[in-house]
PDB file of N, CA and C in Angstrom:
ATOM      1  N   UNK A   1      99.094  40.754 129.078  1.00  0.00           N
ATOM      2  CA  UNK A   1     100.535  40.946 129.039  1.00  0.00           C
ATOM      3  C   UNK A   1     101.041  40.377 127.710  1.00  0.00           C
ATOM      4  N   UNK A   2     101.770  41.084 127.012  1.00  0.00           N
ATOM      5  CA  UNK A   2     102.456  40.148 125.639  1.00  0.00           C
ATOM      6  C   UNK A   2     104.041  41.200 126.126  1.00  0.00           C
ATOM      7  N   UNK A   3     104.601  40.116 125.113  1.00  0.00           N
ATOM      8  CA  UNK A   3     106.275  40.695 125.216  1.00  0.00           C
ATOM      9  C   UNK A   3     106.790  39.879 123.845  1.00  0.00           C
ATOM     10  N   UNK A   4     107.953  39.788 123.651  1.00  0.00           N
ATOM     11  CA  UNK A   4     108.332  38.977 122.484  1.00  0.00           C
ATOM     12  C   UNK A   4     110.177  39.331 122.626  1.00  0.00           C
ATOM     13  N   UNK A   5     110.398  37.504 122.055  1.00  0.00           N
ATOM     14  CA  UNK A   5     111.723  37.333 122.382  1.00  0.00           C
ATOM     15  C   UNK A   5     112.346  36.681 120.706  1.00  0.00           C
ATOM     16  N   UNK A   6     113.925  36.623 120.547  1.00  0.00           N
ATOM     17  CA  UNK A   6     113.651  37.355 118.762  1.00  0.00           C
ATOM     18  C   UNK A   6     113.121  35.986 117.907  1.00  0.00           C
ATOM     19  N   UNK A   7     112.312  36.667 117.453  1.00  0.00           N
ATOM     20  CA  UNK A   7     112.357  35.320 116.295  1.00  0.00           C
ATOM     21  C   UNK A   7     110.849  34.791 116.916  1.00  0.00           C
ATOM     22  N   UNK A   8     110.089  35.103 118.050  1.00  0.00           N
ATOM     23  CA  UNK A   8     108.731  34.873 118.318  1.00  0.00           C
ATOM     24  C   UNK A   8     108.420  35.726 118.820  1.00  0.00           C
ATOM     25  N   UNK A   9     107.076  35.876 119.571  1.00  0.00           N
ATOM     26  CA  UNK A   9     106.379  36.508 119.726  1.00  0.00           C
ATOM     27  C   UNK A   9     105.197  36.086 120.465  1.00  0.00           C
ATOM     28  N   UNK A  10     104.732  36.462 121.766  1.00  0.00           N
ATOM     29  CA  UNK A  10     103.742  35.272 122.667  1.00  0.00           C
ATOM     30  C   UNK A  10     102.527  36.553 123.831  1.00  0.00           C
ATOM     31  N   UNK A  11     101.321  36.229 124.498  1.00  0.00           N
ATOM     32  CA  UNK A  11     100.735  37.259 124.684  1.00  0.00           C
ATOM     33  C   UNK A  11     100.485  36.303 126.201  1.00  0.00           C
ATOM     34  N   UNK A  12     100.466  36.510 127.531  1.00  0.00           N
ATOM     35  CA  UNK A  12     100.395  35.632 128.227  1.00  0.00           C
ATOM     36  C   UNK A  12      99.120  36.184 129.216  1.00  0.00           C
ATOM     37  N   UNK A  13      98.666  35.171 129.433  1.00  0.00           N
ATOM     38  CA  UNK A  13      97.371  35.452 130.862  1.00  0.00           C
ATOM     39  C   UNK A  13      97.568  34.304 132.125  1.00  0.00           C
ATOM     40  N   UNK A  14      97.568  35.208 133.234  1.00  0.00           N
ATOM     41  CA  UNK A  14      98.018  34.525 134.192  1.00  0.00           C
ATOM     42  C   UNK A  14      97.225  34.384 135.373  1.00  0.00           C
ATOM     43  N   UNK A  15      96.479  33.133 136.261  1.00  0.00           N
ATOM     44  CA  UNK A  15      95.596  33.131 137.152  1.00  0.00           C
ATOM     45  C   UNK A  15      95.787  32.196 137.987  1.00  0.00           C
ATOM     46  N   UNK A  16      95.892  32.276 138.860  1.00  0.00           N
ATOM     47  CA  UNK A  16      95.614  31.454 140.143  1.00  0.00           C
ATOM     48  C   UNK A  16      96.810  30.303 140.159  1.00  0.00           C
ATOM     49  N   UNK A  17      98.401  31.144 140.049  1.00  0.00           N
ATOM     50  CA  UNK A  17      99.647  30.493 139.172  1.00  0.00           C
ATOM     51  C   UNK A  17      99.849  29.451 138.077  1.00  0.00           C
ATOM     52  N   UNK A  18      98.592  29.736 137.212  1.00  0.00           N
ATOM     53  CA  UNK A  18      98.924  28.978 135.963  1.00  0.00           C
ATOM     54  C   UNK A  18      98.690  30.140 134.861  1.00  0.00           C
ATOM     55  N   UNK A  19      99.510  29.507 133.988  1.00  0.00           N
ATOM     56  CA  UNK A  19      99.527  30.830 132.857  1.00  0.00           C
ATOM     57  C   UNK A  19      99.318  29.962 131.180  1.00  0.00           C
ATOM     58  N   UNK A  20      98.718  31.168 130.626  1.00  0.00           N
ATOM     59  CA  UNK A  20      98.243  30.744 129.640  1.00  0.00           C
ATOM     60  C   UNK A  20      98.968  31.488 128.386  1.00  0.00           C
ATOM     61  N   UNK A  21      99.604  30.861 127.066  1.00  0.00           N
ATOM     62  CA  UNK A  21     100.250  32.249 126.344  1.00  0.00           C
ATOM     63  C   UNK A  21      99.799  31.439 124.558  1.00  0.00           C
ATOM     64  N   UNK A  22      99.681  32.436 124.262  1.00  0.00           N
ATOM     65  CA  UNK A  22      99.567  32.419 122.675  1.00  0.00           C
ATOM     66  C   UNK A  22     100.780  32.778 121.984  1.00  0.00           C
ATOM     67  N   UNK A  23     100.999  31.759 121.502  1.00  0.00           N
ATOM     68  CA  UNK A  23     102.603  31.910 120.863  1.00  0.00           C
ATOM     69  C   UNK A  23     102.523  31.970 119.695  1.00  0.00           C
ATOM     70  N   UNK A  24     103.218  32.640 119.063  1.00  0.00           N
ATOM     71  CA  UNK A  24     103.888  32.991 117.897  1.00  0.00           C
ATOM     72  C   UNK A  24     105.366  32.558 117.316  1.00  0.00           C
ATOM     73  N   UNK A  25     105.587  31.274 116.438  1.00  0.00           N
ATOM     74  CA  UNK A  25     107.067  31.168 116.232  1.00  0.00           C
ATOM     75  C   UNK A  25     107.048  31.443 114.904  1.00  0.00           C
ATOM     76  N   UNK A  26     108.487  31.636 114.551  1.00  0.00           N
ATOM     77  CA  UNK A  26     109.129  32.000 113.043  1.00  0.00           C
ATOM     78  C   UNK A  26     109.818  30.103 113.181  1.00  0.00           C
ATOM     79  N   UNK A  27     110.504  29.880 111.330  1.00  0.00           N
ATOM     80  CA  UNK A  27     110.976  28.777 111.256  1.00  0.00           C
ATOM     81  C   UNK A  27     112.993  29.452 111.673  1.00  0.00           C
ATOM     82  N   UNK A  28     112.600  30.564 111.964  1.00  0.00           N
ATOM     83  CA  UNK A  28     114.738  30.942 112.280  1.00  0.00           C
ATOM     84  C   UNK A  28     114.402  31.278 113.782  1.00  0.00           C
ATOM     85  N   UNK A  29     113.701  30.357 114.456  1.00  0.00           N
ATOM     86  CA  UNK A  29     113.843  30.465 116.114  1.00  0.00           C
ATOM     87  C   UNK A  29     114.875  29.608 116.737  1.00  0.00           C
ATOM     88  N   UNK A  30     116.651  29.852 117.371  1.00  0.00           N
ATOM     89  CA  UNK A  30     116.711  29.150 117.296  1.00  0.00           C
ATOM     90  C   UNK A  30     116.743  29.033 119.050  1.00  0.00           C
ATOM     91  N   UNK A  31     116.675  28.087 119.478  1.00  0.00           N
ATOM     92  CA  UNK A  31     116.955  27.626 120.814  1.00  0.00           C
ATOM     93  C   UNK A  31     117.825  26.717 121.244  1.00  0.00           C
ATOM     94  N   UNK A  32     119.076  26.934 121.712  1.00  0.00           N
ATOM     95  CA  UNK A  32     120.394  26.232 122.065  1.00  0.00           C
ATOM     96  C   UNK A  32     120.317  25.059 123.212  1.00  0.00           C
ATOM     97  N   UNK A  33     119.386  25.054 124.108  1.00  0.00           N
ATOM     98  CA  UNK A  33     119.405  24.548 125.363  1.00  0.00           C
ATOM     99  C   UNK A  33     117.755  23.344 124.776  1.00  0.00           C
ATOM    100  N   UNK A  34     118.300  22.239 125.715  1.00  0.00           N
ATOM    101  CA  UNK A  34     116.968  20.912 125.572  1.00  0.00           C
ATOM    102  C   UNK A  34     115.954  21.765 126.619  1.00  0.00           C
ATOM    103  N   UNK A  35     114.223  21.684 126.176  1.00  0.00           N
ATOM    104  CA  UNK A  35     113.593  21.821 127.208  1.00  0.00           C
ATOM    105  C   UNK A  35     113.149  20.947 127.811  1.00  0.00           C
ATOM    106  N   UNK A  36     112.827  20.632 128.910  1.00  0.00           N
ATOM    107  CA  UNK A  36     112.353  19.231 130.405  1.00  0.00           C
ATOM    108  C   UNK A  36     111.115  20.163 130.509  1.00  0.00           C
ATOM    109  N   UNK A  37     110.880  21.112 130.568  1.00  0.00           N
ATOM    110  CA  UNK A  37     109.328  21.202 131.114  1.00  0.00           C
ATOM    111  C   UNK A  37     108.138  20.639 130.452  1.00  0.00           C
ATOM    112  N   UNK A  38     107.273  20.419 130.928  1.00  0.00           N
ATOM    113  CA  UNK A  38     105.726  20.069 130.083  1.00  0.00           C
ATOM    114  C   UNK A  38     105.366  21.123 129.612  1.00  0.00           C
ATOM    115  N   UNK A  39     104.426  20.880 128.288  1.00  0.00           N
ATOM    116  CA  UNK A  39     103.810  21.997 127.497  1.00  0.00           C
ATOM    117  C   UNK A  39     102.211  21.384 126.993  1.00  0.00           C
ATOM    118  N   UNK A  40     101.524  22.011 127.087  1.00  0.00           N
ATOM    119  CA  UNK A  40      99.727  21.706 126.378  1.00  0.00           C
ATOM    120  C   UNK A  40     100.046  22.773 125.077  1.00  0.00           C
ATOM    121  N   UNK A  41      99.830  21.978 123.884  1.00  0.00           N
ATOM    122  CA  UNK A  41      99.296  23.030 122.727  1.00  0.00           C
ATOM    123  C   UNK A  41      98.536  22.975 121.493  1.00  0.00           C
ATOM    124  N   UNK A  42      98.399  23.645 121.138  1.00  0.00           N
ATOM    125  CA  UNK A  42      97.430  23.441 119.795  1.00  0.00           C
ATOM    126  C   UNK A  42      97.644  24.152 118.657  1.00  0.00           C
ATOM    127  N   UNK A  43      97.949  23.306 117.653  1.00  0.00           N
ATOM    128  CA  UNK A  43      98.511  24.635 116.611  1.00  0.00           C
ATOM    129  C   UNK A  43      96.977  25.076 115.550  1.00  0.00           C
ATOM    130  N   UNK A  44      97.401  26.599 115.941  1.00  0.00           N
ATOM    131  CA  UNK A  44      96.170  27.242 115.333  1.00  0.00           C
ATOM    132  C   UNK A  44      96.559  27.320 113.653  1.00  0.00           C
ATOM    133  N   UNK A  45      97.522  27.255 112.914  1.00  0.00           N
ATOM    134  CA  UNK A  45      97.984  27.324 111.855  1.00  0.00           C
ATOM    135  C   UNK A  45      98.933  27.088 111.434  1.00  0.00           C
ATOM    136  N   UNK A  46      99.036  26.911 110.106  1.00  0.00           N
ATOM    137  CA  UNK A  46     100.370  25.958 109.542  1.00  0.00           C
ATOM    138  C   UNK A  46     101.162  24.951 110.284  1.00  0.00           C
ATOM    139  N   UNK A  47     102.153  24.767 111.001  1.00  0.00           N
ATOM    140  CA  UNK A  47     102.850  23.658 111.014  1.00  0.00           C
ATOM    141  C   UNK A  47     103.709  23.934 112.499  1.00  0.00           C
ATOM    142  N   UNK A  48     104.081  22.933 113.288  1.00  0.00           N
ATOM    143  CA  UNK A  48     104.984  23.449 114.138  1.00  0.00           C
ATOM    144  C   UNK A  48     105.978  21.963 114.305  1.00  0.00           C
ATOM    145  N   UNK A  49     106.883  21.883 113.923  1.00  0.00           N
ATOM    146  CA  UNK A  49     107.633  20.707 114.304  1.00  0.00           C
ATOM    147  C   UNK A  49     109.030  20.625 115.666  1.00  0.00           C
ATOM    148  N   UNK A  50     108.438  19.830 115.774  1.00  0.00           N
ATOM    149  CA  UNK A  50     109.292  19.684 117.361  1.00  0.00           C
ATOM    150  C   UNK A  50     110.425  18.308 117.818  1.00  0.00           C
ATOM    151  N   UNK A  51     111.937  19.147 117.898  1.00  0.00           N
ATOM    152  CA  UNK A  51     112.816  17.827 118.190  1.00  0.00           C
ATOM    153  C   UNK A  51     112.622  17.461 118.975  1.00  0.00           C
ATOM    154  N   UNK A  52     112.292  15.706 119.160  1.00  0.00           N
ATOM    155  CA  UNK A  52     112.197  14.999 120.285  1.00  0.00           C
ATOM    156  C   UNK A  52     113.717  14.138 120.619  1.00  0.00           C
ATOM    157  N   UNK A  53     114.746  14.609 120.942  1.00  0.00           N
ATOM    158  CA  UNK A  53     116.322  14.122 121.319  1.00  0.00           C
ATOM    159  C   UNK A  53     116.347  13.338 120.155  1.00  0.00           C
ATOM    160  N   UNK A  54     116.093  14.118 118.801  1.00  0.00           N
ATOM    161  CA  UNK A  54     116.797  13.771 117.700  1.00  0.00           C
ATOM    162  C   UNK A  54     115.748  13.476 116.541  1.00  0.00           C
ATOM    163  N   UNK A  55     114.582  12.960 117.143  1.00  0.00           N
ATOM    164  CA  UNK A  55     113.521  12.316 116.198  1.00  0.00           C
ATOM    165  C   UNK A  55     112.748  14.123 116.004  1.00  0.00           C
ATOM    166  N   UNK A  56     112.564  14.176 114.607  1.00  0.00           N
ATOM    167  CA  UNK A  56     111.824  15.446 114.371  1.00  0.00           C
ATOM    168  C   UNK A  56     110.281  15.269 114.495  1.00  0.00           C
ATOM    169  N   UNK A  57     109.127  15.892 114.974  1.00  0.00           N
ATOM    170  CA  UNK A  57     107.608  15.527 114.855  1.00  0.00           C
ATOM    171  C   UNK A  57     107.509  16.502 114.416  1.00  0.00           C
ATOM    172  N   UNK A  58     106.078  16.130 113.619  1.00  0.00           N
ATOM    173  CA  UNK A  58     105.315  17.634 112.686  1.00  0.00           C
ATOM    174  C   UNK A  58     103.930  17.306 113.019  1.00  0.00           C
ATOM    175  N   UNK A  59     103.537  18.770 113.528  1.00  0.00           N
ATOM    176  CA  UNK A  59     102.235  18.738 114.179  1.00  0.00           C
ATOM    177  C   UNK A  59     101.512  20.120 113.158  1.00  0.00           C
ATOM    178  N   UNK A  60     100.202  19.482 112.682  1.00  0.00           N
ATOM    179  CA  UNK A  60      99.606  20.004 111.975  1.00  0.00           C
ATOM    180  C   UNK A  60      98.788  21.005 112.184  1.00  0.00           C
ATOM    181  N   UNK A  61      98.237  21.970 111.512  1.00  0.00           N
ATOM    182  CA  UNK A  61      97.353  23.022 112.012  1.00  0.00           C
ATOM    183  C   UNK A  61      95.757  21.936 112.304  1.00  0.00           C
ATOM    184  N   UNK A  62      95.539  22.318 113.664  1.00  0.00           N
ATOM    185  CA  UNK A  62      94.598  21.543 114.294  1.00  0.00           C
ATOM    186  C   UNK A  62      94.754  20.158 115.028  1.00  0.00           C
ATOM    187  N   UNK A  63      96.431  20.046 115.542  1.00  0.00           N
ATOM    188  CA  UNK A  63      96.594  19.215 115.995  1.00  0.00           C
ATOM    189  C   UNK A  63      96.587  19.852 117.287  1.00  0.00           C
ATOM    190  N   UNK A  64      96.384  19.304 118.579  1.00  0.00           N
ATOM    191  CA  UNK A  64      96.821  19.373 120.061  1.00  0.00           C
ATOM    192  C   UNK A  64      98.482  18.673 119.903  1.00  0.00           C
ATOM    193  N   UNK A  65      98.901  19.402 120.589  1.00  0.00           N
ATOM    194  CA  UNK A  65     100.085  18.992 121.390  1.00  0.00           C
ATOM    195  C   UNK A  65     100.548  18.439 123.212  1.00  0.00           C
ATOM    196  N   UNK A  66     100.986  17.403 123.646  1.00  0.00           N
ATOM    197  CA  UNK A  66     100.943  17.518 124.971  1.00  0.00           C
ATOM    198  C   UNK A  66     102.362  17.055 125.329  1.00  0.00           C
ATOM    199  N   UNK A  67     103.026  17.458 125.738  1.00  0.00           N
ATOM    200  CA  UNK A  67     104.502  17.388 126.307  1.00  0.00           C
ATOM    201  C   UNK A  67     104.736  16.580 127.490  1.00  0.00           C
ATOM    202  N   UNK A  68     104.839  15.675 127.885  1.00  0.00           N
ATOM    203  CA  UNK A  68     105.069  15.769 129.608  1.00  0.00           C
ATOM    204  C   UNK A  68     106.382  16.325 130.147  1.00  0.00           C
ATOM    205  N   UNK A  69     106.540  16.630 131.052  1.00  0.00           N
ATOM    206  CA  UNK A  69     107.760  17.151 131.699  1.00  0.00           C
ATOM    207  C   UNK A  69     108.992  15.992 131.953  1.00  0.00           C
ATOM    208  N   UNK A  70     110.251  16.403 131.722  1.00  0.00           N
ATOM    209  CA  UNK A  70     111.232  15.434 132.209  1.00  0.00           C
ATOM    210  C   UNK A  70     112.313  15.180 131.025  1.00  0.00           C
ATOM    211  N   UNK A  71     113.291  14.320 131.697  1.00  0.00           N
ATOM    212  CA  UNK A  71     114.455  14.437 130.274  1.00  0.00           C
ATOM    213  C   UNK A  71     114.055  13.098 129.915  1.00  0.00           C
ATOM    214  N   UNK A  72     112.942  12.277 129.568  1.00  0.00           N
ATOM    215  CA  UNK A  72     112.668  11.584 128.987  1.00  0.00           C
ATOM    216  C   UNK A  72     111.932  12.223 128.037  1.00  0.00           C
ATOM    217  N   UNK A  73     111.297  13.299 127.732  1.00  0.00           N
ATOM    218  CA  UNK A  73     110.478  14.072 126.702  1.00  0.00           C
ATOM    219  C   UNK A  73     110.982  15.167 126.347  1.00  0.00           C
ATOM    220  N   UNK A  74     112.458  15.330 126.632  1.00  0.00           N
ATOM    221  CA  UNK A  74     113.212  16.684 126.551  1.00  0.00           C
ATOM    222  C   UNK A  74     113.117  17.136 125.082  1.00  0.00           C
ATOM    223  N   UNK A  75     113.061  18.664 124.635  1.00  0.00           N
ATOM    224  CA  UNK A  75     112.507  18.602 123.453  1.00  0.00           C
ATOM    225  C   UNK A  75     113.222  19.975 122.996  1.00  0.00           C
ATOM    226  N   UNK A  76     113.419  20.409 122.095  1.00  0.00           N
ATOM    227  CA  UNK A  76     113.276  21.733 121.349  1.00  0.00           C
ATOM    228  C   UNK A  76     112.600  21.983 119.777  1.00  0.00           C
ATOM    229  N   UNK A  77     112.812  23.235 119.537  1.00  0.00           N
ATOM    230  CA  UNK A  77     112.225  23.710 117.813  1.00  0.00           C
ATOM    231  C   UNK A  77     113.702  22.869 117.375  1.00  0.00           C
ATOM    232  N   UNK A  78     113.226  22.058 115.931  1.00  0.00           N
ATOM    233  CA  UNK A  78     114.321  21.564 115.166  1.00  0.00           C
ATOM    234  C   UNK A  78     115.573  22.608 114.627  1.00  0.00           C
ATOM    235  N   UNK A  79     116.656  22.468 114.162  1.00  0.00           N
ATOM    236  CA  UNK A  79     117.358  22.940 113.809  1.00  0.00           C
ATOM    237  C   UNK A  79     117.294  23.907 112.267  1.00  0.00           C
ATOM    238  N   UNK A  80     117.535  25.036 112.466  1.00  0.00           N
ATOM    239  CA  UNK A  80     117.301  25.892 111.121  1.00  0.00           C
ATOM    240  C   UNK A  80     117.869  24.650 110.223  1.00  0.00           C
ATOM    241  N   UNK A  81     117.423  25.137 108.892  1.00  0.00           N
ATOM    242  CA  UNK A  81     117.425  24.142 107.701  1.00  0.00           C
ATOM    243  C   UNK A  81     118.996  24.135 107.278  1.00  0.00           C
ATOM    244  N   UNK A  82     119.897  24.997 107.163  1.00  0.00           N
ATOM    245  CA  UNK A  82     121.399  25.114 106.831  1.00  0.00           C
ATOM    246  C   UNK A  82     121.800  24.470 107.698  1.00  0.00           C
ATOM    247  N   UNK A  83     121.484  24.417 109.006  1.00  0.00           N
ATOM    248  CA  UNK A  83     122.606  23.650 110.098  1.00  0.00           C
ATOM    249  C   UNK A  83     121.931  21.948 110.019  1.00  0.00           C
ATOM    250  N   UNK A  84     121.197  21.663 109.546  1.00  0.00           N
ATOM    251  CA  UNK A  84     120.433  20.207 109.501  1.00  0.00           C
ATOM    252  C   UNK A  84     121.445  19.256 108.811  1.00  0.00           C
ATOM    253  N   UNK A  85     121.278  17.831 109.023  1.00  0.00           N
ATOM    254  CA  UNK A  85     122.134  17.343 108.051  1.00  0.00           C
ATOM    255  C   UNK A  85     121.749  16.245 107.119  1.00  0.00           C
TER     256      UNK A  85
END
């Protein structure tokens, strides 16, 4: 299954209700809302940086990523570069 929503792009496999997806982001993704869910990831290339309620992280190509769930780890993609301050 793949689908794509604007600005990414993701291919998903799904078994025994856990799902698995290969994601694809651009740096003009933007996402308005904090996420609370947990995430496992691994960046296969270049760079992916992630707001942690304000603190920015940069995770390298060949880093794992692990999220836990909850609004203590609430998180999104940082803010496009014009709206930053």
């Amino acid at each position: 299954m793949g689908t794509s929503i604007e600005r990414a792009r993701f291919k998903a496999y799904e078994l025994v209700g856990k799902t698995i997806r290969l994601v694809e982001l651009t740096q003009e993704l933007i996402e308005p809302d904090w996420c609370q869910k947990g995430h496992i990831g691994y960046v296969l290339s270049g760079k992916q940086e992630i707001n942690f309620d304000g603190e920015i992280i940069a995770f390298q190509e060949g880093d794992g990523i692990l999220i836990p769930s909850g609004e203590d780890h609430k998180h999104m993609p940082p803010f496009p570069a014009e709206q930053s301050s």
